[in-house]
PDB file of N, CA and C in Angstrom:
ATOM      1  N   UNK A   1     104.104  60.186  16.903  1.00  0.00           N
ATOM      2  CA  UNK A   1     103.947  59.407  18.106  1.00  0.00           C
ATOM      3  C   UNK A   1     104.850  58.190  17.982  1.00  0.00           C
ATOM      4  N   UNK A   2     105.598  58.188  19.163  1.00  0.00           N
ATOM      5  CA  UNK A   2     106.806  56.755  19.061  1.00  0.00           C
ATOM      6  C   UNK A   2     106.511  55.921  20.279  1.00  0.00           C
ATOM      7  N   UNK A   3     106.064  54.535  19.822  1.00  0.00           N
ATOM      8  CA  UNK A   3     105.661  53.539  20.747  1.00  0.00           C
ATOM      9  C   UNK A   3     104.537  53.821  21.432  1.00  0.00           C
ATOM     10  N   UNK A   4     103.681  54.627  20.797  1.00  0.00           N
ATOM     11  CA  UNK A   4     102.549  54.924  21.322  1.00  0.00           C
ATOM     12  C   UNK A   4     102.714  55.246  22.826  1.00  0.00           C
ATOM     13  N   UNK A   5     103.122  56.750  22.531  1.00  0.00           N
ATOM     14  CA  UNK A   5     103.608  57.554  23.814  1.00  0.00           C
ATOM     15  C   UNK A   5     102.093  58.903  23.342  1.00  0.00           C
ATOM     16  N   UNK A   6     101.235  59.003  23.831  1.00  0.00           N
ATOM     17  CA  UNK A   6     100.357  59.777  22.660  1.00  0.00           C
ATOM     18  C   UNK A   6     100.073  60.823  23.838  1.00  0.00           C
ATOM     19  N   UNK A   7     100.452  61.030  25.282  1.00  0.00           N
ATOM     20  CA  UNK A   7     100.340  62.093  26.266  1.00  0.00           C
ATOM     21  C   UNK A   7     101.512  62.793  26.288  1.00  0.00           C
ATOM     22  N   UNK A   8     102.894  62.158  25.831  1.00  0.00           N
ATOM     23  CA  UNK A   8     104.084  62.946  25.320  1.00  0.00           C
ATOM     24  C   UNK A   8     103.766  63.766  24.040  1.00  0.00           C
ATOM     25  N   UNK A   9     102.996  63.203  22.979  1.00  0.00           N
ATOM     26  CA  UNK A   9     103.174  63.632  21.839  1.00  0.00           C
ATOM     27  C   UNK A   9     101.897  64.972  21.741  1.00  0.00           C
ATOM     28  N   UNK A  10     100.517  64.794  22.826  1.00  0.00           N
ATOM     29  CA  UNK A  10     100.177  65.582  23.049  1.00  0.00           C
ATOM     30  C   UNK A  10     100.597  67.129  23.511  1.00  0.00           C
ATOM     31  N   UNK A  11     101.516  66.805  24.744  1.00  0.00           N
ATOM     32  CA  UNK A  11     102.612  67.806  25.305  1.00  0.00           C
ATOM     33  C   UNK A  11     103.060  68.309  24.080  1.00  0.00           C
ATOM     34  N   UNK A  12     103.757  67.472  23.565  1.00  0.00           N
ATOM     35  CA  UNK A  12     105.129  68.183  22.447  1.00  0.00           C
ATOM     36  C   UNK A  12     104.251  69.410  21.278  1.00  0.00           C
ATOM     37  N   UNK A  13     102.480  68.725  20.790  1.00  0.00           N
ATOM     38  CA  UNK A  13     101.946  69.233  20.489  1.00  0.00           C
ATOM     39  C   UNK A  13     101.074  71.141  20.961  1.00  0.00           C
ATOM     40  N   UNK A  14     100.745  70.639  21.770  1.00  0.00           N
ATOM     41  CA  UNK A  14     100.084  71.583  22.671  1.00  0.00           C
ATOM     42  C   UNK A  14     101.221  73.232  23.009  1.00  0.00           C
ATOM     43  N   UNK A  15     102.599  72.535  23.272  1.00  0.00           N
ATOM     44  CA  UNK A  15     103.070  72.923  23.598  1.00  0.00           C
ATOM     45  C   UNK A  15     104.139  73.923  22.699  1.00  0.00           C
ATOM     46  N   UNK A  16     103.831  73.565  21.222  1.00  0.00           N
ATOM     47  CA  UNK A  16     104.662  74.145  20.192  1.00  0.00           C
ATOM     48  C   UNK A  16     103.279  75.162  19.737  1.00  0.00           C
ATOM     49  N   UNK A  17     102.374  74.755  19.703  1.00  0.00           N
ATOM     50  CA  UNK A  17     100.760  75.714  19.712  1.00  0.00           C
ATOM     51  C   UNK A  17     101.163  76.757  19.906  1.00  0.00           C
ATOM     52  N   UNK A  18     101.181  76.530  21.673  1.00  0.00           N
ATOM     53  CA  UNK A  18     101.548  77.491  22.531  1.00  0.00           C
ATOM     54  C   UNK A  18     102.914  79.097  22.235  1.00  0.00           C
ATOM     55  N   UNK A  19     103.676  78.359  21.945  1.00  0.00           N
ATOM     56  CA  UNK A  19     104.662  78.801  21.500  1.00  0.00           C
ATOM     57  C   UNK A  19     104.280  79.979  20.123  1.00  0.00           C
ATOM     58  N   UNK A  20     104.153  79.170  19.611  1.00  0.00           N
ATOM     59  CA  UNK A  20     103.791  79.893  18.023  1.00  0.00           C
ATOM     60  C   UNK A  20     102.361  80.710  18.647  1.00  0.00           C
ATOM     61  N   UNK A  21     101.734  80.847  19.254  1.00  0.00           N
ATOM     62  CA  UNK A  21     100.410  81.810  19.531  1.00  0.00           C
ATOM     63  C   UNK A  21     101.265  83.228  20.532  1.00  0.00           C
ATOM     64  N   UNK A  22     102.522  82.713  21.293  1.00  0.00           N
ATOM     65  CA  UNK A  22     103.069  83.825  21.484  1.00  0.00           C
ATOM     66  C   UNK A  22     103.976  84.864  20.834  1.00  0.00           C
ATOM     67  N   UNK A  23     104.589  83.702  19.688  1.00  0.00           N
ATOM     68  CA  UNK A  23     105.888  84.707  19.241  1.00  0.00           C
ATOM     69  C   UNK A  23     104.831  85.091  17.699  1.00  0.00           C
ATOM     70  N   UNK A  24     104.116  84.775  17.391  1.00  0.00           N
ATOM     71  CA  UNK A  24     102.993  85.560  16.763  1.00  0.00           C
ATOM     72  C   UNK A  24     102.173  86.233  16.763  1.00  0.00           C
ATOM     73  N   UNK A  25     101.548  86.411  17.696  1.00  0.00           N
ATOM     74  CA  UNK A  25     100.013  87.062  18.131  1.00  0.00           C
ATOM     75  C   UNK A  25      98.987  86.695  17.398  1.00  0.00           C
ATOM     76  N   UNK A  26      98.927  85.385  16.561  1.00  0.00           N
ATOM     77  CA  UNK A  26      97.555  85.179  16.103  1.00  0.00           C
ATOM     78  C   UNK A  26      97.549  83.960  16.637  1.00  0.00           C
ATOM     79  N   UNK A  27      96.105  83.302  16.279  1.00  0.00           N
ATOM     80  CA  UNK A  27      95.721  82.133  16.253  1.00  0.00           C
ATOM     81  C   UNK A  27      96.660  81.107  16.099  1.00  0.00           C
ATOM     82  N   UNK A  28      97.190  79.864  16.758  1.00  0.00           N
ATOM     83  CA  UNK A  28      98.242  79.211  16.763  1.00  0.00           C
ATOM     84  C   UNK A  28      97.569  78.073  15.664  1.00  0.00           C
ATOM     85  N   UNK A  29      96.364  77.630  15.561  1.00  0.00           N
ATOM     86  CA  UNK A  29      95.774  76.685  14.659  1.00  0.00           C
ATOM     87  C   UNK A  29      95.625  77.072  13.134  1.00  0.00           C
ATOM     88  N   UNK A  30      95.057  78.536  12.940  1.00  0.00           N
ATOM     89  CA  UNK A  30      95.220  78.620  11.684  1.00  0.00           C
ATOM     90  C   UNK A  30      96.521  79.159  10.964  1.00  0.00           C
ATOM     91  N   UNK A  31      97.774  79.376  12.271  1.00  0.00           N
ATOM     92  CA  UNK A  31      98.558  79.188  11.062  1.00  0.00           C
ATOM     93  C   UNK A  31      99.626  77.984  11.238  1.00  0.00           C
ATOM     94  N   UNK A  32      99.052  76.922  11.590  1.00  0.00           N
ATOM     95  CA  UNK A  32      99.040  75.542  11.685  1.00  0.00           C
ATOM     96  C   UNK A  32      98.655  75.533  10.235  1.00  0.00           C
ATOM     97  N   UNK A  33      97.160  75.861   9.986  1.00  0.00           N
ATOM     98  CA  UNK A  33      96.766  75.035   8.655  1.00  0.00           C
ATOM     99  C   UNK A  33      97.375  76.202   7.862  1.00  0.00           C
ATOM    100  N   UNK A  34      97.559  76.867   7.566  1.00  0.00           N
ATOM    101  CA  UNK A  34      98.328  77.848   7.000  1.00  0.00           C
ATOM    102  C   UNK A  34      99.640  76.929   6.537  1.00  0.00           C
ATOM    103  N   UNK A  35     100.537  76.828   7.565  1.00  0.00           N
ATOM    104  CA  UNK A  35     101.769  76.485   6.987  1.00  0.00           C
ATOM    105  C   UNK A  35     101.392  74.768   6.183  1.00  0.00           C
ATOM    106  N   UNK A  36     100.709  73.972   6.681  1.00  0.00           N
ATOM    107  CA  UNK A  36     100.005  72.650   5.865  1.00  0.00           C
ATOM    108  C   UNK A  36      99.583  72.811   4.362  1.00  0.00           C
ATOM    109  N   UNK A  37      98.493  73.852   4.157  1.00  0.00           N
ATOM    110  CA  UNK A  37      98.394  75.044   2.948  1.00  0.00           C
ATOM    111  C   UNK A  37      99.308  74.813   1.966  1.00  0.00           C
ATOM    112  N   UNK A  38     100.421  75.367   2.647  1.00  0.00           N
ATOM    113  CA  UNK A  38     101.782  75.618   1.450  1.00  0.00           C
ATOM    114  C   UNK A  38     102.437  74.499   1.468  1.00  0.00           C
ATOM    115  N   UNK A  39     102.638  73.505   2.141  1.00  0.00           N
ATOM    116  CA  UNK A  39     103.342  72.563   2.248  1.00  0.00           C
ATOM    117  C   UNK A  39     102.690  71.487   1.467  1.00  0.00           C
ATOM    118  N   UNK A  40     101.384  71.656   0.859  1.00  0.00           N
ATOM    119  CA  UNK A  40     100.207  70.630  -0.047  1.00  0.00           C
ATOM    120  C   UNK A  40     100.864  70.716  -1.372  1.00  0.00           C
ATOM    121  N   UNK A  41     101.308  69.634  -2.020  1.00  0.00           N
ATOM    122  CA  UNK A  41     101.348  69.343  -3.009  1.00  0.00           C
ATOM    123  C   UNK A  41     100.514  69.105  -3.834  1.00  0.00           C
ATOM    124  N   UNK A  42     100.430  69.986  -5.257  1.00  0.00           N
ATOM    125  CA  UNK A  42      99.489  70.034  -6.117  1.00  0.00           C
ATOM    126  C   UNK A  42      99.676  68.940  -7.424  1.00  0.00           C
ATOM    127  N   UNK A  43     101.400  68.668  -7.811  1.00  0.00           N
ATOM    128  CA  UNK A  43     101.979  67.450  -8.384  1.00  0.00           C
ATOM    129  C   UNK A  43     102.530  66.503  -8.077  1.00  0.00           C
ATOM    130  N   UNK A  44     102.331  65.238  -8.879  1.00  0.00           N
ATOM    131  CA  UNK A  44     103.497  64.445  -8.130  1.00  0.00           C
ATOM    132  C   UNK A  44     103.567  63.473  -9.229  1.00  0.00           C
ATOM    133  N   UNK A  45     104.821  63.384  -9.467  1.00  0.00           N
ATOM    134  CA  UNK A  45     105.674  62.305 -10.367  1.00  0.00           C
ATOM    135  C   UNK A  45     105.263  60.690 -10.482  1.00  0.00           C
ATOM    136  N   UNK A  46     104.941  60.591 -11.483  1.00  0.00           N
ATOM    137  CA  UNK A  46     104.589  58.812 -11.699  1.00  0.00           C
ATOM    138  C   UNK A  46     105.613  58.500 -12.790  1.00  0.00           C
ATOM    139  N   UNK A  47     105.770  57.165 -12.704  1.00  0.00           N
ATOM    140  CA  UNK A  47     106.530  56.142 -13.798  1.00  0.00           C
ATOM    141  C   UNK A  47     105.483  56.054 -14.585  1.00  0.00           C
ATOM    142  N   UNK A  48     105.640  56.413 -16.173  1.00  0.00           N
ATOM    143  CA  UNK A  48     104.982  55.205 -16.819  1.00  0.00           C
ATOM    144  C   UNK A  48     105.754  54.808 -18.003  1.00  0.00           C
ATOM    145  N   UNK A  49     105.947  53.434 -18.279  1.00  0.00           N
ATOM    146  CA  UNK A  49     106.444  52.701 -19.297  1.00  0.00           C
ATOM    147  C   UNK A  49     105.764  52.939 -20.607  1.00  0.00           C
ATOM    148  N   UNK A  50     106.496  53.137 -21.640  1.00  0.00           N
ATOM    149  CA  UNK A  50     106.184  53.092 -22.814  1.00  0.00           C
ATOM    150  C   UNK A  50     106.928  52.439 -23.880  1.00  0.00           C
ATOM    151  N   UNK A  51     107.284  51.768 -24.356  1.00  0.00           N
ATOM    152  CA  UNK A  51     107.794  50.887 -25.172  1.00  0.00           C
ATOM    153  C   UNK A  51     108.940  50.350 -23.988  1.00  0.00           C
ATOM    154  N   UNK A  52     110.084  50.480 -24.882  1.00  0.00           N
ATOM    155  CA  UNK A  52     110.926  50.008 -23.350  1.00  0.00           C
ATOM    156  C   UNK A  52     111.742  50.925 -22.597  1.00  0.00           C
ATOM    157  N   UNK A  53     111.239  52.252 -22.513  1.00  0.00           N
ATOM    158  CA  UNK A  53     111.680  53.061 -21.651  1.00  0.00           C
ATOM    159  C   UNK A  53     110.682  53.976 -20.589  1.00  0.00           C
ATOM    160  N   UNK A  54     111.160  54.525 -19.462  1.00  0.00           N
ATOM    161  CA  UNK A  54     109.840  55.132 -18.435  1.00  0.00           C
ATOM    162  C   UNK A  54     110.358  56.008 -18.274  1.00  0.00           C
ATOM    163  N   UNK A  55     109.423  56.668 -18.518  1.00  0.00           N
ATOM    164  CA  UNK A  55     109.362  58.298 -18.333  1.00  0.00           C
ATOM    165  C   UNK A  55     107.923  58.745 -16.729  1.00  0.00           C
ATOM    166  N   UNK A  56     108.823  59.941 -16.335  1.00  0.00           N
ATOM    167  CA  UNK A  56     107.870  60.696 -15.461  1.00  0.00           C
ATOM    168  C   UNK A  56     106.977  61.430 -15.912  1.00  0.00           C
ATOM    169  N   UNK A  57     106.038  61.431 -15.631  1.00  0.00           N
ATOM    170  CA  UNK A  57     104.936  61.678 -15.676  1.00  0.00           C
ATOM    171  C   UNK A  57     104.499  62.718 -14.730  1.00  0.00           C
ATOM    172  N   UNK A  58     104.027  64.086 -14.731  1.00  0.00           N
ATOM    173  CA  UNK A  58     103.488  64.593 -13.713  1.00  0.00           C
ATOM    174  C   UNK A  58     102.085  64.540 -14.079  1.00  0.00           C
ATOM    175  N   UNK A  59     101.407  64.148 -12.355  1.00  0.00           N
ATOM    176  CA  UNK A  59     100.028  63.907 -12.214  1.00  0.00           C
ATOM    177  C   UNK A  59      99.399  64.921 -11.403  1.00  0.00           C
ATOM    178  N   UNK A  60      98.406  65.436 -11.414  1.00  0.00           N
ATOM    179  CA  UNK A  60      98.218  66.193 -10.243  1.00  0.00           C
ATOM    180  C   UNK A  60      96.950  65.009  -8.816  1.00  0.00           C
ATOM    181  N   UNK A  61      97.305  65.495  -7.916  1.00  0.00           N
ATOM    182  CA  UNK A  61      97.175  64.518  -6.863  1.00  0.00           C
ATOM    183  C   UNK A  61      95.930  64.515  -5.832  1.00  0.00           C
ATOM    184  N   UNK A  62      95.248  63.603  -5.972  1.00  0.00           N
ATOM    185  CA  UNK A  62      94.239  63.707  -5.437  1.00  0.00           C
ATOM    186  C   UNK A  62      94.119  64.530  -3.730  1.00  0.00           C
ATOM    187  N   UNK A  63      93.061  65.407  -3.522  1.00  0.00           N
ATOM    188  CA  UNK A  63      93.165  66.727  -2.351  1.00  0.00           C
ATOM    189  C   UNK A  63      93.894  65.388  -1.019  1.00  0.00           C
ATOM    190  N   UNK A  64      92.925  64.435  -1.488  1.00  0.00           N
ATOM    191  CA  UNK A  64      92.987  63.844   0.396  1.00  0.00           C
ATOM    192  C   UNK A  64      94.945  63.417   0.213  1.00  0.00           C
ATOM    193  N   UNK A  65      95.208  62.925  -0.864  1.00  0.00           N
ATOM    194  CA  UNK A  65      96.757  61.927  -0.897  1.00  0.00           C
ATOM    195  C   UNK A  65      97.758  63.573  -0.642  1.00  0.00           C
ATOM    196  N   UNK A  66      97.228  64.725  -1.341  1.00  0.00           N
ATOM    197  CA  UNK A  66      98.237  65.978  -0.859  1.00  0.00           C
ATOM    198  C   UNK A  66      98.178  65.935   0.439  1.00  0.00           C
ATOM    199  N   UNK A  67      96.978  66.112   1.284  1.00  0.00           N
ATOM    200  CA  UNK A  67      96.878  66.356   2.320  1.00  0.00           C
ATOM    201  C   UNK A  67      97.400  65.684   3.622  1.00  0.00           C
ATOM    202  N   UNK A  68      97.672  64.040   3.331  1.00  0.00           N
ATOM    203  CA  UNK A  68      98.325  63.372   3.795  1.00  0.00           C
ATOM    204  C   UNK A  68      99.901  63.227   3.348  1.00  0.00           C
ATOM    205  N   UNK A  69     100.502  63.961   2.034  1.00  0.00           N
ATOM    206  CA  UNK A  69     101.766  63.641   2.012  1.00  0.00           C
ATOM    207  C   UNK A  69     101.933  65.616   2.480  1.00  0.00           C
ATOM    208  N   UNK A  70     101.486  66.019   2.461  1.00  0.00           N
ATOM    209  CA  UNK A  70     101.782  67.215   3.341  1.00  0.00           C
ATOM    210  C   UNK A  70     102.255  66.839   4.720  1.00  0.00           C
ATOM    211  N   UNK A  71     101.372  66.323   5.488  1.00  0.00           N
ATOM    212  CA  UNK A  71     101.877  66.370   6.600  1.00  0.00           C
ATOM    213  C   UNK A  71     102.560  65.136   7.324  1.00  0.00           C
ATOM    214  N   UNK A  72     102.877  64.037   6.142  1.00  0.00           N
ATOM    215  CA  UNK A  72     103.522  62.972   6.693  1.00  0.00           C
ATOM    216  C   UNK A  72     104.915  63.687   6.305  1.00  0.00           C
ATOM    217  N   UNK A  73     105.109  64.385   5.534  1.00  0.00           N
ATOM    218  CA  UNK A  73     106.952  65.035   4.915  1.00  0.00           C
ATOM    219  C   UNK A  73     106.660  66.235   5.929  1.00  0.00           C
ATOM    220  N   UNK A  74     106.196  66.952   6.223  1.00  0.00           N
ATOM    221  CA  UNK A  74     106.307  67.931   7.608  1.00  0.00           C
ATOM    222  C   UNK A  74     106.807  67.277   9.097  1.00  0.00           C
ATOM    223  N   UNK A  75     106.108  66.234   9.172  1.00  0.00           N
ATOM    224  CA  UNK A  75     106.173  65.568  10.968  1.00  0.00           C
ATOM    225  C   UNK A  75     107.310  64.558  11.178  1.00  0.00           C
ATOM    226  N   UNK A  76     107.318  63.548   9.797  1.00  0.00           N
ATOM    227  CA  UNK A  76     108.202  62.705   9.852  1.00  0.00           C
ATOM    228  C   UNK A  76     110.040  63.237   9.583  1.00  0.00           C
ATOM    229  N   UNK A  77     110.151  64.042   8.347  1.00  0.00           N
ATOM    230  CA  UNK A  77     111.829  64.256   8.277  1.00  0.00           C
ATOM    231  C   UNK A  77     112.126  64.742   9.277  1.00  0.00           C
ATOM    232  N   UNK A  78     111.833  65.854  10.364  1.00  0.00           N
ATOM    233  CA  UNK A  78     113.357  65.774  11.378  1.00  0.00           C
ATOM    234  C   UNK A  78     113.170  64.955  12.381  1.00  0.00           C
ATOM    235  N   UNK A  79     112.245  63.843  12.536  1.00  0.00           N
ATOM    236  CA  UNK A  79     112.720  63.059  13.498  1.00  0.00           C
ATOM    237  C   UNK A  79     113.420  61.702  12.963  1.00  0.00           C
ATOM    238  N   UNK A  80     113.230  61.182  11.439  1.00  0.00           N
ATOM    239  CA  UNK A  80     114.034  60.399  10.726  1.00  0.00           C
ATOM    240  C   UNK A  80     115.208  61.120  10.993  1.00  0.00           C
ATOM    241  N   UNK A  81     115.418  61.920  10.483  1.00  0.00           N
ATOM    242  CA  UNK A  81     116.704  63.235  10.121  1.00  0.00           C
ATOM    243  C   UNK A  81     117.545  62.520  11.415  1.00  0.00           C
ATOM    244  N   UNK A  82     116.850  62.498  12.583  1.00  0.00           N
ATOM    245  CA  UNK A  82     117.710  62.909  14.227  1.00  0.00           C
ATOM    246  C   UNK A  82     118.418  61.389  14.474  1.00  0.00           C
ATOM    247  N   UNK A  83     116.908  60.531  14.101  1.00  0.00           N
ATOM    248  CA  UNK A  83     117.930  59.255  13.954  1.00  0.00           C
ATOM    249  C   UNK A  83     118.488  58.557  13.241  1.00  0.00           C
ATOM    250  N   UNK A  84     119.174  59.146  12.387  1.00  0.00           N
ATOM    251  CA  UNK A  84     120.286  58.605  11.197  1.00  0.00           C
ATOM    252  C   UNK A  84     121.083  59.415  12.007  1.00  0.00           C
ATOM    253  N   UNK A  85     121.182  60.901  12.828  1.00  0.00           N
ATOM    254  CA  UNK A  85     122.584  61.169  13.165  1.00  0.00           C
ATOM    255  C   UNK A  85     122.978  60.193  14.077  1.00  0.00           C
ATOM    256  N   UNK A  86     122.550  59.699  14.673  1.00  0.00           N
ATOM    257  CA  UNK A  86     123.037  58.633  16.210  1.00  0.00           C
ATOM    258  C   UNK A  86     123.365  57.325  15.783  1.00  0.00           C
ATOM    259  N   UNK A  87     124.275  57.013  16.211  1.00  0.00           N
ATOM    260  CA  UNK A  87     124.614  55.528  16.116  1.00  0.00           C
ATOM    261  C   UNK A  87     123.991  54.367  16.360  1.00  0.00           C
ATOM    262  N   UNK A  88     123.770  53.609  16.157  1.00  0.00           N
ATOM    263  CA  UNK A  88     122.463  52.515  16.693  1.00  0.00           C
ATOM    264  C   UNK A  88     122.559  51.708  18.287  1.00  0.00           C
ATOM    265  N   UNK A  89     123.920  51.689  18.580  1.00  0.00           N
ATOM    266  CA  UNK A  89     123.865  51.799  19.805  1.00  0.00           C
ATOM    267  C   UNK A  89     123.892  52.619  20.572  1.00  0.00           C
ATOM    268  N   UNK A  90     123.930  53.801  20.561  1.00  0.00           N
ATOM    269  CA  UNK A  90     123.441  55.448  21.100  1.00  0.00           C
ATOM    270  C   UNK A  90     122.005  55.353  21.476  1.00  0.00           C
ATOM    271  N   UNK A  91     121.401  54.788  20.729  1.00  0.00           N
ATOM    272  CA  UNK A  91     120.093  54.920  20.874  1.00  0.00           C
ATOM    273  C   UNK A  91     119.151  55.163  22.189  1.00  0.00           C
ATOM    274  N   UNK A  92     118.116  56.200  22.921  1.00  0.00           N
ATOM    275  CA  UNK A  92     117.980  55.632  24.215  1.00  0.00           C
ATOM    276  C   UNK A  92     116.414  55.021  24.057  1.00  0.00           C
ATOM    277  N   UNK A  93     115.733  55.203  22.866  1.00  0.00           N
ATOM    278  CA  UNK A  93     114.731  54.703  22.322  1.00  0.00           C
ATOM    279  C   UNK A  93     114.385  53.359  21.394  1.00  0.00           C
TER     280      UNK A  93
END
């Protein structure tokens, strides 16, 4: 949602549902959570210092922090992605 446009973002929502319930024939929600599913990260890399050098660390990640970096790296890269291609005065947003 950009500038709290949340009846656009409904549309854009509703409307990709839609889509995916036709060119599939199943349920458009569960394979919503389906593709979320695979996209859940089970590790994730920490710093930790030990004398005077840091090393990574893999942690495994609490359900709710996967579940939210699941779908903040699903929703957010291609619309970051779209605006790094445009120039900043291009912009119509």
């Amino acid at each position: 949602m950009l500038d709290g446009k949340k009846s656009t973002a409904e549309r854009i929502v509703y409307d990709a549902l839609a889509l995916v319930g036709e060119r599939s024939d199943k349920d458009p929600v569960d394979t919503l959570e389906a593709a979320i599913k695979v996209l859940t990260p089970t590790l994730e890399v920490r710093s930790r210092r030990v004398g005077g050098a840091t090393y990574q660390v893999p942690v495994e990640v609490p359900s709710r922090r996967a579940r939210t970096l699941a779908c903040a790296g699903w929703s957010s890269s291609p619309a970051s992605a779209a605006r790094r291609r445009w120039p900043s005065g291009l912009r119509t947003s």
